[in-house]
Protein backbone atom coordinates (compact mmCIF):
# COMPACT_ATOMS: atom_id res chain seq x y z
CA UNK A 1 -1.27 16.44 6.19
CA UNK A 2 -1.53 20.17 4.76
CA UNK A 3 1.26 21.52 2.71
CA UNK A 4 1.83 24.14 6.15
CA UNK A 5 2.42 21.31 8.29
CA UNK A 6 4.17 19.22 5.97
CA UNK A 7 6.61 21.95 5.40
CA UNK A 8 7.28 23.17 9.11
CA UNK A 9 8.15 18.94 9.48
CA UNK A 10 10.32 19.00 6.26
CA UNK A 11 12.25 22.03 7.03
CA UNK A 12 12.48 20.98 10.58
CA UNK A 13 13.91 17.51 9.43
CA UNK A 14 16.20 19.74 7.25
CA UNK A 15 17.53 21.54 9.79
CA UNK A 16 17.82 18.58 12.24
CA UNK A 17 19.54 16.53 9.30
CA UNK A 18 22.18 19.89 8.64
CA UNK A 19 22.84 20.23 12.59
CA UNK A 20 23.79 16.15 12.90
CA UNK A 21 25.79 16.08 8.89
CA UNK A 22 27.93 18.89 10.30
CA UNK A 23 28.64 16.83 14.28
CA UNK A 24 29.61 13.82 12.58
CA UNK A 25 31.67 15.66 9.56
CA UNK A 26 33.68 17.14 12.87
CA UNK A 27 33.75 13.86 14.33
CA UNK A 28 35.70 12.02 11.77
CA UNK A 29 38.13 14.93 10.89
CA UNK A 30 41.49 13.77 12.63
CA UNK A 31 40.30 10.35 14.05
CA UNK A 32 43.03 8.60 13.28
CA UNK A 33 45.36 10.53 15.83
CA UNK A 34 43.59 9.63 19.17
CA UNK A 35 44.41 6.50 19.27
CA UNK A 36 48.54 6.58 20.04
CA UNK A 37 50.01 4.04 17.75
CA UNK A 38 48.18 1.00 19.26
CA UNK A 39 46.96 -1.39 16.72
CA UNK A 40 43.94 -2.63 18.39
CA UNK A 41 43.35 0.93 19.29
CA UNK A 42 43.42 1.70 15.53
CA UNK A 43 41.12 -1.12 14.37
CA UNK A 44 38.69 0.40 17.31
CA UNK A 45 39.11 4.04 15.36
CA UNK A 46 38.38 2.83 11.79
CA UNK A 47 35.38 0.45 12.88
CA UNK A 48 34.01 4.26 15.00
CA UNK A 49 35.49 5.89 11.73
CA UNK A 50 33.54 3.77 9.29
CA UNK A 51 30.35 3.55 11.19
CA UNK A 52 30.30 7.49 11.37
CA UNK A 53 31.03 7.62 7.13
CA UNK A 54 27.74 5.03 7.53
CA UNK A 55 25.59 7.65 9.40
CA UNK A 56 26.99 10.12 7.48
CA UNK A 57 25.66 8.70 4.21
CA UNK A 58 22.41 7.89 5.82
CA UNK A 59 21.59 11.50 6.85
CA UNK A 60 22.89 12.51 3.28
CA UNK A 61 20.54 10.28 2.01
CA UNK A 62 17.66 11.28 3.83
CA UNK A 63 18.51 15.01 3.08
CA UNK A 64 18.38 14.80 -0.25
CA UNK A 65 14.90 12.94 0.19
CA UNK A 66 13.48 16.28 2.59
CA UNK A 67 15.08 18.53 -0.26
CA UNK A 68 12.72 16.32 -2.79
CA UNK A 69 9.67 16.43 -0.69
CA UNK A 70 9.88 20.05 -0.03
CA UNK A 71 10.80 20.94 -4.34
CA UNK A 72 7.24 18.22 -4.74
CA UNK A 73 5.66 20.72 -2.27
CA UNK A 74 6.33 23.94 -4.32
CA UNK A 75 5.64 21.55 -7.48
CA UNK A 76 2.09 20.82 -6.35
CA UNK A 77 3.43 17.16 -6.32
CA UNK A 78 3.69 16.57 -2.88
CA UNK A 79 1.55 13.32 -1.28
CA UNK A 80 1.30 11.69 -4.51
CA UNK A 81 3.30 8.61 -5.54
CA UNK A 82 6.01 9.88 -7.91
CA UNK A 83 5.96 6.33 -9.73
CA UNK A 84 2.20 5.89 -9.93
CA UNK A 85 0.27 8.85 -9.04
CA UNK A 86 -1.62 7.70 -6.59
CA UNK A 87 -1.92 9.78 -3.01
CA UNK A 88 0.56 9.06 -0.26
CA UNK A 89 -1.60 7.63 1.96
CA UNK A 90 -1.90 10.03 5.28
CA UNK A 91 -0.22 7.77 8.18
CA UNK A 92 2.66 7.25 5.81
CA UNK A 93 3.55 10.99 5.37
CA UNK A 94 2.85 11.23 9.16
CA UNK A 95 5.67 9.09 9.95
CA UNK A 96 7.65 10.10 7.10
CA UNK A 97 7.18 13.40 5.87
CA UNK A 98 9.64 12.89 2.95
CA UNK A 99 7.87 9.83 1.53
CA UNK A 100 8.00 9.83 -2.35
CA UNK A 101 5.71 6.87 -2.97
CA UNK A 102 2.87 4.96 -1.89
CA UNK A 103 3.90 1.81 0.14
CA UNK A 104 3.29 -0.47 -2.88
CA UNK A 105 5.42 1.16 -4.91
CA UNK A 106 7.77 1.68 -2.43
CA UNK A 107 8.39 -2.43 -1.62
CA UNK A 108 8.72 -2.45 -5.10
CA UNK A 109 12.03 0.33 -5.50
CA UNK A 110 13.46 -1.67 -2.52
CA UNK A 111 13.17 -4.89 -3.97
CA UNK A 112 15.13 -3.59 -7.32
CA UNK A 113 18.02 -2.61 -5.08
């Protein structure tokens, strides 16, 4: 992927990722009044209420990962592994523009956590 096209996706994603943080910051402010005193009404809210703080995290996550890709862009860095230097390969960065590493090294950080 060029660096034009990879950052027209990344700020794109960016944008995308801003527009849905903000909707479901709004949509957990105050949840905990809609549901009239009923208990099982209140279990419903805090499962909706922790699911959203779920998403939430998620799109943080993935945020910071554009905001990466895009500062490996202006570093030159971008479509190379940032564990082992090797190139991203294509398809990968297709699907996921904000892909730090190659998928080797990728399995590998996952299977640390």
């Amino acid at each position: 992927m060029d660096v034009a096209t990879a950052r027209m996706r990344l700020e794109s994603m960016l944008h995308e990722l801003d527009r849905s943080i903000g909707v479901l910051r709004a949509g957990t402010d105050g949840h905990g009044d809609r549901y009239g005193g009923s208990s099982a009404d209140a279990g419903a809210g805090l499962t909706d209420a922790d699911r959203a703080r779920a998403m939430l995290d998620a799109a943080a996550r993935q945020r910071t990962a554009v905001l990466a890709a895009l500062r490996r862009l202006e570093d030159g860095g971008y479509g190379r592994c940032v564990d082992c230097g090797s190139a991203v390969p294509e398809g990968r960065l297709e699907a996921r523009p904000e892909a730090a590493r190659c998928v080797q090294c990728q399995s590998r950080a996952e299977r640390r956590r």
